[in-house]
PDB file of N, CA and C in Angstrom:
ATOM      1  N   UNK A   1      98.740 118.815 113.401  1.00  0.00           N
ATOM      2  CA  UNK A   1      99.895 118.350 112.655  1.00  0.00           C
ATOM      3  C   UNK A   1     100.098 116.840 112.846  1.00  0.00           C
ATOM      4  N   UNK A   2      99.943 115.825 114.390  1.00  0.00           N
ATOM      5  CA  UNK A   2     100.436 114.796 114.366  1.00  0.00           C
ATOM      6  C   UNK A   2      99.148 114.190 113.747  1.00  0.00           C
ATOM      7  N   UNK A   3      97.758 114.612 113.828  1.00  0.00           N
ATOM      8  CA  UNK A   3      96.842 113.911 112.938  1.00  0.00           C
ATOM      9  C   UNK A   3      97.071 113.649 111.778  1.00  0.00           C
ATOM     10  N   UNK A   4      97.431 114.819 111.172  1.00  0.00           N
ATOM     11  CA  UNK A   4      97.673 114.633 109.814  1.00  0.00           C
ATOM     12  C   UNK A   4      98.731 113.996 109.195  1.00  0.00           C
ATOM     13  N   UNK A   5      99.894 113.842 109.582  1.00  0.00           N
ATOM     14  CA  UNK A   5     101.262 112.737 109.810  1.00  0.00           C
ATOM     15  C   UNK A   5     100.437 111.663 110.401  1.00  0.00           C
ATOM     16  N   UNK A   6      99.932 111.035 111.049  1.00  0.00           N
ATOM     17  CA  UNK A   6      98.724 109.653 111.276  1.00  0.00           C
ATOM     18  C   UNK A   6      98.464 109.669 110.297  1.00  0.00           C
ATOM     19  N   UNK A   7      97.359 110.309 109.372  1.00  0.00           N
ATOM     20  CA  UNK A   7      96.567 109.627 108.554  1.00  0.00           C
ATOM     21  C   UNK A   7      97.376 109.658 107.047  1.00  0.00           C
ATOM     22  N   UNK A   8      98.553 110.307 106.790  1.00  0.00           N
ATOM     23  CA  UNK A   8      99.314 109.996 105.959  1.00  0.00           C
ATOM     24  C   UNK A   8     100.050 108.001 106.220  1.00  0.00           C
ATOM     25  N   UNK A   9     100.349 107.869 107.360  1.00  0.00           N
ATOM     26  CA  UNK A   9     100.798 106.764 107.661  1.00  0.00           C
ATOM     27  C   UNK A   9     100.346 105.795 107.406  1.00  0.00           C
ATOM     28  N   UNK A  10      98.545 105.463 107.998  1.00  0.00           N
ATOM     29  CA  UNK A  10      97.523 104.768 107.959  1.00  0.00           C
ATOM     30  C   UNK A  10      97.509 104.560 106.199  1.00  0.00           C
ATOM     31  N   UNK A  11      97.558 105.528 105.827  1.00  0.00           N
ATOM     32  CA  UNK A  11      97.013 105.336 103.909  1.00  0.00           C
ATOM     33  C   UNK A  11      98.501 104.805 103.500  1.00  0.00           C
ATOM     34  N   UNK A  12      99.519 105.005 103.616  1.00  0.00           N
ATOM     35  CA  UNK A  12     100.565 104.367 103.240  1.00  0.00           C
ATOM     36  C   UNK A  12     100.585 102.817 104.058  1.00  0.00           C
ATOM     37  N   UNK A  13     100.414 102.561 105.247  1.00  0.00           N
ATOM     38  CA  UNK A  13     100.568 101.091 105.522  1.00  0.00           C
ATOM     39  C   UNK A  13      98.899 100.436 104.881  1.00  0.00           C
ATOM     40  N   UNK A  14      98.417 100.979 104.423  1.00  0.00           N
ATOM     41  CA  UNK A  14      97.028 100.185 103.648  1.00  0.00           C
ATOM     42  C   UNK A  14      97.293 100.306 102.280  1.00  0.00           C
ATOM     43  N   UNK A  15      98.335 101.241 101.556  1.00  0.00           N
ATOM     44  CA  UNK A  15      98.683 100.989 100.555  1.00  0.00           C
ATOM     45  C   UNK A  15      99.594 100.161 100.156  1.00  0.00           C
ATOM     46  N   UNK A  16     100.115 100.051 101.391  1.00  0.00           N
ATOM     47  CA  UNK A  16     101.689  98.743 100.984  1.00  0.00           C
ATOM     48  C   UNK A  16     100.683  97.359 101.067  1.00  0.00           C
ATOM     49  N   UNK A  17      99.960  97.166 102.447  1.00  0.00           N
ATOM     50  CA  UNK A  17      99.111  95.847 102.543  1.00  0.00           C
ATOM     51  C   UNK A  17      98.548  95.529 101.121  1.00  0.00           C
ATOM     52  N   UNK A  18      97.731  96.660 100.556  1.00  0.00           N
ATOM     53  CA  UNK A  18      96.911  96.296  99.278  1.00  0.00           C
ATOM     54  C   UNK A  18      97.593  95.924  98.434  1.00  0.00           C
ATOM     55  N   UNK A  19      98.805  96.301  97.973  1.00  0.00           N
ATOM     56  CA  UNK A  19      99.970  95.934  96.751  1.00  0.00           C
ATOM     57  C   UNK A  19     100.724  94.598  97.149  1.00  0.00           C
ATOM     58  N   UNK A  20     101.007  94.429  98.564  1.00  0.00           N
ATOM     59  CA  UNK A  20     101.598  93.280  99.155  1.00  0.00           C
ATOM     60  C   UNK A  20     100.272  91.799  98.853  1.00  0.00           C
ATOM     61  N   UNK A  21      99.485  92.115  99.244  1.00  0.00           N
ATOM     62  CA  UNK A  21      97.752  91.181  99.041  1.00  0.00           C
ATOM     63  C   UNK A  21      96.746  92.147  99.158  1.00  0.00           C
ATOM     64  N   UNK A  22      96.283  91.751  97.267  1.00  0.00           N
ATOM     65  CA  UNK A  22      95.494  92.937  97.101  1.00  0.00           C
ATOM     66  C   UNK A  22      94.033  91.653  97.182  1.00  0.00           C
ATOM     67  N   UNK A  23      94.105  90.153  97.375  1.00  0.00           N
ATOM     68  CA  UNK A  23      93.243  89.605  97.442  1.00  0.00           C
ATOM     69  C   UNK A  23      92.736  88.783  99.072  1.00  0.00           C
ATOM     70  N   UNK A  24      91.611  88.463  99.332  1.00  0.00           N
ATOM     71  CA  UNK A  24      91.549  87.195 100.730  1.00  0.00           C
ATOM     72  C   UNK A  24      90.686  86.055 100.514  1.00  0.00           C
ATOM     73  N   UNK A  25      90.526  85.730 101.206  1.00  0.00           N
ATOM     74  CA  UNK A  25      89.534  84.667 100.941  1.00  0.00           C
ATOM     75  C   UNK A  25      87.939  85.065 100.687  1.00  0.00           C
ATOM     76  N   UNK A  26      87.240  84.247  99.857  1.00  0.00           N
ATOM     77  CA  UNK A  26      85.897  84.909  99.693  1.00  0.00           C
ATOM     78  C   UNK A  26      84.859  84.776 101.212  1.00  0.00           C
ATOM     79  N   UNK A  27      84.563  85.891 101.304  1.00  0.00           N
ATOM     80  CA  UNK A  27      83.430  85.817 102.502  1.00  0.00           C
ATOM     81  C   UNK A  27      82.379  84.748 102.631  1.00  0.00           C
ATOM     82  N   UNK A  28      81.803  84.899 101.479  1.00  0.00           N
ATOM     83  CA  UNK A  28      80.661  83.865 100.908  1.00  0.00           C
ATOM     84  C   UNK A  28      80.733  82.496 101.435  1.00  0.00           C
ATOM     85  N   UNK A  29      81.830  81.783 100.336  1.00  0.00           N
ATOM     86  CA  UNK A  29      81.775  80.468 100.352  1.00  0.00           C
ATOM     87  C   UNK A  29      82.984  80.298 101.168  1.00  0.00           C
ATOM     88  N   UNK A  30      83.679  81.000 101.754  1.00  0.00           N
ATOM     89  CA  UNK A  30      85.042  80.576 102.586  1.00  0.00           C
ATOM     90  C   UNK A  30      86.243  80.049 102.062  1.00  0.00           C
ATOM     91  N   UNK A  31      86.369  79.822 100.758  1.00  0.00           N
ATOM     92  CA  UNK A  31      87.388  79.624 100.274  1.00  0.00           C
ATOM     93  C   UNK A  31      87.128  78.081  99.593  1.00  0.00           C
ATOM     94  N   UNK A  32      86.135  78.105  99.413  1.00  0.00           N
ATOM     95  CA  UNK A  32      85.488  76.152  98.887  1.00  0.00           C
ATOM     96  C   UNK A  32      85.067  76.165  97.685  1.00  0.00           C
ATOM     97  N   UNK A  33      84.320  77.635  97.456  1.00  0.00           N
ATOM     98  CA  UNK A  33      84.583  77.999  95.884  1.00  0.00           C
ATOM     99  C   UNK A  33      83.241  77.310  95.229  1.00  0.00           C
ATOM    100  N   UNK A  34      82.403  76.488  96.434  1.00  0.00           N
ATOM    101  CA  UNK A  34      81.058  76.641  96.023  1.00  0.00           C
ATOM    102  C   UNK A  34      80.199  76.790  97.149  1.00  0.00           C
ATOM    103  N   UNK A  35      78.624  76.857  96.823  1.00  0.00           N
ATOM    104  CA  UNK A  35      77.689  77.636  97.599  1.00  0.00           C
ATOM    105  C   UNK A  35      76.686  76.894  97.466  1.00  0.00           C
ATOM    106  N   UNK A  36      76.003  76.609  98.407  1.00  0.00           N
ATOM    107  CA  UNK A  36      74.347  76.503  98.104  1.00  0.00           C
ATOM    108  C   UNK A  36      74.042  77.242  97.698  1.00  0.00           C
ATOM    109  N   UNK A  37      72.591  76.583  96.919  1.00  0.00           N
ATOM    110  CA  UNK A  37      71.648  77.445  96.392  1.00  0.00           C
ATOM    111  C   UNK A  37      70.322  77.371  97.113  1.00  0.00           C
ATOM    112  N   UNK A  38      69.848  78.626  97.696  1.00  0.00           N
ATOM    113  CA  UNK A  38      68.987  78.982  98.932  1.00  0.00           C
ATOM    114  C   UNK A  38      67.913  78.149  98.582  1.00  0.00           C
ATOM    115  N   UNK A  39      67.544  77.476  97.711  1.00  0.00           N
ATOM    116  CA  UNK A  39      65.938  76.944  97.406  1.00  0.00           C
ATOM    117  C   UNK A  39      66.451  75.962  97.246  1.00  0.00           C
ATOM    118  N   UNK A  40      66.860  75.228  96.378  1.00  0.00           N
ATOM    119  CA  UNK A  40      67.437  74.127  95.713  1.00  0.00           C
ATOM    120  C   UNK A  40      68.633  72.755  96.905  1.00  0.00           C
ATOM    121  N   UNK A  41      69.175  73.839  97.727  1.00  0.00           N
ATOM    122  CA  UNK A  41      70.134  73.381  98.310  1.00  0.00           C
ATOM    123  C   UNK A  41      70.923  72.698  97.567  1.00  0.00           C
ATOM    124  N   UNK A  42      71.142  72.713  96.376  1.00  0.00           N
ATOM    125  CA  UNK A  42      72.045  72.089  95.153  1.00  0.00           C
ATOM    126  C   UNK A  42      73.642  73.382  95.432  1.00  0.00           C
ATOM    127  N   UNK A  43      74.668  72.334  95.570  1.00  0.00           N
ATOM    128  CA  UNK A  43      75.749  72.441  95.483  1.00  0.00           C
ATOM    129  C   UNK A  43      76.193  73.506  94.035  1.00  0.00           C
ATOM    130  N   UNK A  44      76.675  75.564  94.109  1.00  0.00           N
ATOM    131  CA  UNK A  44      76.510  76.124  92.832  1.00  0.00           C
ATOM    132  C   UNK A  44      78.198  76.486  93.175  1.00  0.00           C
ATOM    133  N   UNK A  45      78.380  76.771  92.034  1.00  0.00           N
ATOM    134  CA  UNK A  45      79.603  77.878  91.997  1.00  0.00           C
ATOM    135  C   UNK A  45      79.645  79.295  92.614  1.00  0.00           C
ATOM    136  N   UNK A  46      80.530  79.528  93.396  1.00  0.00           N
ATOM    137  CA  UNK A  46      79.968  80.807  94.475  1.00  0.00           C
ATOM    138  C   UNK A  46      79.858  82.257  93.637  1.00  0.00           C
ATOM    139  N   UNK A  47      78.881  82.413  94.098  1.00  0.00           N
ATOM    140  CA  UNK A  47      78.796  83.757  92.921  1.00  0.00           C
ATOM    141  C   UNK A  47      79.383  85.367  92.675  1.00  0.00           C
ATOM    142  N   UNK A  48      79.854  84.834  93.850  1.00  0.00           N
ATOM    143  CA  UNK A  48      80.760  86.415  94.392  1.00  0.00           C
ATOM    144  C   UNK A  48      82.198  86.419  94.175  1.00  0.00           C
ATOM    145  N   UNK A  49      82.559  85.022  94.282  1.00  0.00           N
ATOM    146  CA  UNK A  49      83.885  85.071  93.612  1.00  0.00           C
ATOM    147  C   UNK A  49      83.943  84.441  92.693  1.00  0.00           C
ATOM    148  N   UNK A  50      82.744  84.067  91.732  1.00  0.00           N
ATOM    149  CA  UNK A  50      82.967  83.293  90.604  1.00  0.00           C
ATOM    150  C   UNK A  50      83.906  81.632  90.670  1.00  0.00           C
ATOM    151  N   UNK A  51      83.702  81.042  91.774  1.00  0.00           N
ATOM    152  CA  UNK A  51      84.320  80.027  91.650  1.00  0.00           C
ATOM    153  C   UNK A  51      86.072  79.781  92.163  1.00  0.00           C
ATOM    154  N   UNK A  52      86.544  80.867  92.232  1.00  0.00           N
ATOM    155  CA  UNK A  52      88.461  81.033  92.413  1.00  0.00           C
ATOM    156  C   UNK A  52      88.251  80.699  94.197  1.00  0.00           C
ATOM    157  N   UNK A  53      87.324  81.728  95.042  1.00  0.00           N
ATOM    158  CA  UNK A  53      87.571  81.302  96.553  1.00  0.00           C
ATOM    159  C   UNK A  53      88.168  82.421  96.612  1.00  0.00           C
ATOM    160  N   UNK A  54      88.690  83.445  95.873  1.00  0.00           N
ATOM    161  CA  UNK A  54      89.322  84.813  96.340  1.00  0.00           C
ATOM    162  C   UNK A  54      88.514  86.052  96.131  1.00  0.00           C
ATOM    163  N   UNK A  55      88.687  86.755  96.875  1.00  0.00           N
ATOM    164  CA  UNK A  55      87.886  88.190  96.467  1.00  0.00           C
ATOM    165  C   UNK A  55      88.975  89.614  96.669  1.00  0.00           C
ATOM    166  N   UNK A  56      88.657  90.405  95.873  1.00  0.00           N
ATOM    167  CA  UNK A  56      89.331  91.485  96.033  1.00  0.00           C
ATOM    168  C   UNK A  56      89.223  92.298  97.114  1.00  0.00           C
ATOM    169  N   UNK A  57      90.415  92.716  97.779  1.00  0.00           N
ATOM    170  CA  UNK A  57      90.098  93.938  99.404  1.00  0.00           C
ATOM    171  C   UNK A  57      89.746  94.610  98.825  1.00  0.00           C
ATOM    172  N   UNK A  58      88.767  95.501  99.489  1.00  0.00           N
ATOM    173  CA  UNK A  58      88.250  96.916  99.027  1.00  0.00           C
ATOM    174  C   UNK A  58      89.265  98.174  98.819  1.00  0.00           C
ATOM    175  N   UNK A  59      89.499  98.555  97.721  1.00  0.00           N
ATOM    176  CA  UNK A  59      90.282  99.227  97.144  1.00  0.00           C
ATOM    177  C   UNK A  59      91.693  98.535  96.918  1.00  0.00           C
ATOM    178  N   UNK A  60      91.684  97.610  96.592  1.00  0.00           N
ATOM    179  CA  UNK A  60      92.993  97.048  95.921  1.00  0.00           C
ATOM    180  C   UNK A  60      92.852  97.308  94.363  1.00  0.00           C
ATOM    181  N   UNK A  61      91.634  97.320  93.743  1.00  0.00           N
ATOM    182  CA  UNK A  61      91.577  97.869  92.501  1.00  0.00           C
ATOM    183  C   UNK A  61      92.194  99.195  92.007  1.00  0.00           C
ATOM    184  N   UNK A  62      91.845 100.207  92.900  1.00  0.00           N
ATOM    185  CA  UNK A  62      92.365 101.519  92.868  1.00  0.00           C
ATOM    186  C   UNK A  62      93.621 101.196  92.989  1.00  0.00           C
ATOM    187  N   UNK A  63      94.259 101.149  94.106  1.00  0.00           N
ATOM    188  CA  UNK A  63      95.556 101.326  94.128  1.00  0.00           C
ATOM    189  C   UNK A  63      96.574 100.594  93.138  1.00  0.00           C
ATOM    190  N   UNK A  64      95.852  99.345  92.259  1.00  0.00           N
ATOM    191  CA  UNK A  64      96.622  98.549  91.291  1.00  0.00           C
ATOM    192  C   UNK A  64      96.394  99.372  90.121  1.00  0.00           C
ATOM    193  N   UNK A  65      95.088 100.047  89.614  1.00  0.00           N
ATOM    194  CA  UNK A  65      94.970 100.678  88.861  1.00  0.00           C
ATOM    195  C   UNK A  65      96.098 101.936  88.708  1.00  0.00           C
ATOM    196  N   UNK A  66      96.335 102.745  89.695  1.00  0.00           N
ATOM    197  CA  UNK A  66      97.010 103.658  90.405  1.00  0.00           C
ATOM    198  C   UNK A  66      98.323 103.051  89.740  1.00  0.00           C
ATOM    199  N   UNK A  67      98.447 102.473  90.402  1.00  0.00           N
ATOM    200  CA  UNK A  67     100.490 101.954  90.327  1.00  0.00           C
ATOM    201  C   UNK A  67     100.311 101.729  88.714  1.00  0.00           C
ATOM    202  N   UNK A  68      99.392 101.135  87.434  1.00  0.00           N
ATOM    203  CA  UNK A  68     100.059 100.900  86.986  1.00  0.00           C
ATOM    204  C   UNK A  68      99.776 102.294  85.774  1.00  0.00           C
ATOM    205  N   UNK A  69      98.924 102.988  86.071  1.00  0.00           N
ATOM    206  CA  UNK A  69      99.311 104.052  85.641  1.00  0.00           C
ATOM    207  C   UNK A  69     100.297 105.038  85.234  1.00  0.00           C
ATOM    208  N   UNK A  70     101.325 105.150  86.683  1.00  0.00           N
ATOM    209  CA  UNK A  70     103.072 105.596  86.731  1.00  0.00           C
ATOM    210  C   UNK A  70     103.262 105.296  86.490  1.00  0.00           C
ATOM    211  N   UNK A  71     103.302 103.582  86.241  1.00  0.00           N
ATOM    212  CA  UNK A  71     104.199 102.742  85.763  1.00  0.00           C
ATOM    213  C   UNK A  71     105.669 103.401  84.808  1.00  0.00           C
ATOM    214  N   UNK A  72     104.436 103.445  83.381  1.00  0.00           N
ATOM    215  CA  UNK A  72     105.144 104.368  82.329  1.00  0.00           C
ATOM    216  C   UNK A  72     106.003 105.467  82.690  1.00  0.00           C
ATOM    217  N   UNK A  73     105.300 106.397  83.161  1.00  0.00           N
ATOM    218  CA  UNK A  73     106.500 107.715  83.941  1.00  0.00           C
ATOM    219  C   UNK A  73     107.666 107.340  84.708  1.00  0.00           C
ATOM    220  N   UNK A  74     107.369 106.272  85.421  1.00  0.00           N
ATOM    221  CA  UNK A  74     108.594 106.165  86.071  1.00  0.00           C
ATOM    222  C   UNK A  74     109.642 105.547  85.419  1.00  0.00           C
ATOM    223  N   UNK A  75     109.219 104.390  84.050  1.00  0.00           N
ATOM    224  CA  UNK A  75     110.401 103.742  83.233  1.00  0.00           C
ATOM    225  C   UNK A  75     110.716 104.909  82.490  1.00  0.00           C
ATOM    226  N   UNK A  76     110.191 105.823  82.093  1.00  0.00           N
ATOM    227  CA  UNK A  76     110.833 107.017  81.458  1.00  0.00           C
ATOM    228  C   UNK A  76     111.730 107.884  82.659  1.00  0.00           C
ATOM    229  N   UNK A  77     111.524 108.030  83.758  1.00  0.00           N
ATOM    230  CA  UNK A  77     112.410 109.131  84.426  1.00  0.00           C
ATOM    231  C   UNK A  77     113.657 108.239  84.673  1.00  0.00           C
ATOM    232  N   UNK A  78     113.189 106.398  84.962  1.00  0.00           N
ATOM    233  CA  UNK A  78     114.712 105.974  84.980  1.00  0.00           C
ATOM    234  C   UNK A  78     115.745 106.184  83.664  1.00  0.00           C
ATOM    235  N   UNK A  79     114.895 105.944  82.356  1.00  0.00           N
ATOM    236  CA  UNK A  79     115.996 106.007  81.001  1.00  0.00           C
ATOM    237  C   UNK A  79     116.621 107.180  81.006  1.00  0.00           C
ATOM    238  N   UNK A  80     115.703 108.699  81.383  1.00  0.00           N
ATOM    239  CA  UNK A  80     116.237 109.808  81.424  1.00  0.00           C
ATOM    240  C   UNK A  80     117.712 109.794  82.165  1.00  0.00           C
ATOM    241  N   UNK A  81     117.626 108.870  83.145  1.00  0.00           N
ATOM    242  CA  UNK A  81     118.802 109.260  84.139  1.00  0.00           C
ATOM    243  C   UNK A  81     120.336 108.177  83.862  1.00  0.00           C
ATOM    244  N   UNK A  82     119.888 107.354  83.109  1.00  0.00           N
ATOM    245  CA  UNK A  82     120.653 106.604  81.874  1.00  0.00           C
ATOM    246  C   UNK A  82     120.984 107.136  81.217  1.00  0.00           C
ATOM    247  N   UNK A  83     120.051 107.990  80.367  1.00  0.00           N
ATOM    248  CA  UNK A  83     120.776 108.863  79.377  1.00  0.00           C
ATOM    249  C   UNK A  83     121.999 109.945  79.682  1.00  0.00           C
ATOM    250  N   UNK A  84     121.723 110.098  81.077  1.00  0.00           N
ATOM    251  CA  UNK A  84     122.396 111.673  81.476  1.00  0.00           C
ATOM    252  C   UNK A  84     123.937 110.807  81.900  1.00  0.00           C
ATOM    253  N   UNK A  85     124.079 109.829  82.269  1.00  0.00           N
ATOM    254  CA  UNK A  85     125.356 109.213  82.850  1.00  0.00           C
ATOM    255  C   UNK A  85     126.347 108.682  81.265  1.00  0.00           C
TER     256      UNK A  85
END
């Protein structure tokens, strides 16, 4: 039982982190937003974050995807409860 109350917890404080900053700095280039290029040593645009210096946490997609899914349901259960007052 307390495992399972843990790992409910764990997925809720990694779901608030991901919605709170669903992005960090890119691993790659460190946040400089360019990269060498392994042969060339010419100064490129980093290719993993395309240039921004941010990368997505692993599963911040899901869970943004996720939220905005309800989205809709939930502006409907609030009007419902508008309507009823």
């Amino acid at each position: 039982m307390h495992l399972i109350l843990a790992v409910i917890v764990v997925l809720a404080l990694t779901a608030a982190v991901l919605l709170a900053s669903p992005t960090r700095t890119c691993a790659r280039c460190k946040g400089e937003r360019v990269t060498r290029h392994r042969l060339t040593k010419r100064l490129i645009g980093c290719p993993r974050c395309k240039g921004t210096g941010r990368h997505y946490r692993r599963g911040a997609t899901l869970v943004h995807r996720y939220r905005w899914t309800i989205r809709p349901e939930l502006r409907d259960m609030r009007d419902t409860r508008k309507d009823d007052n």
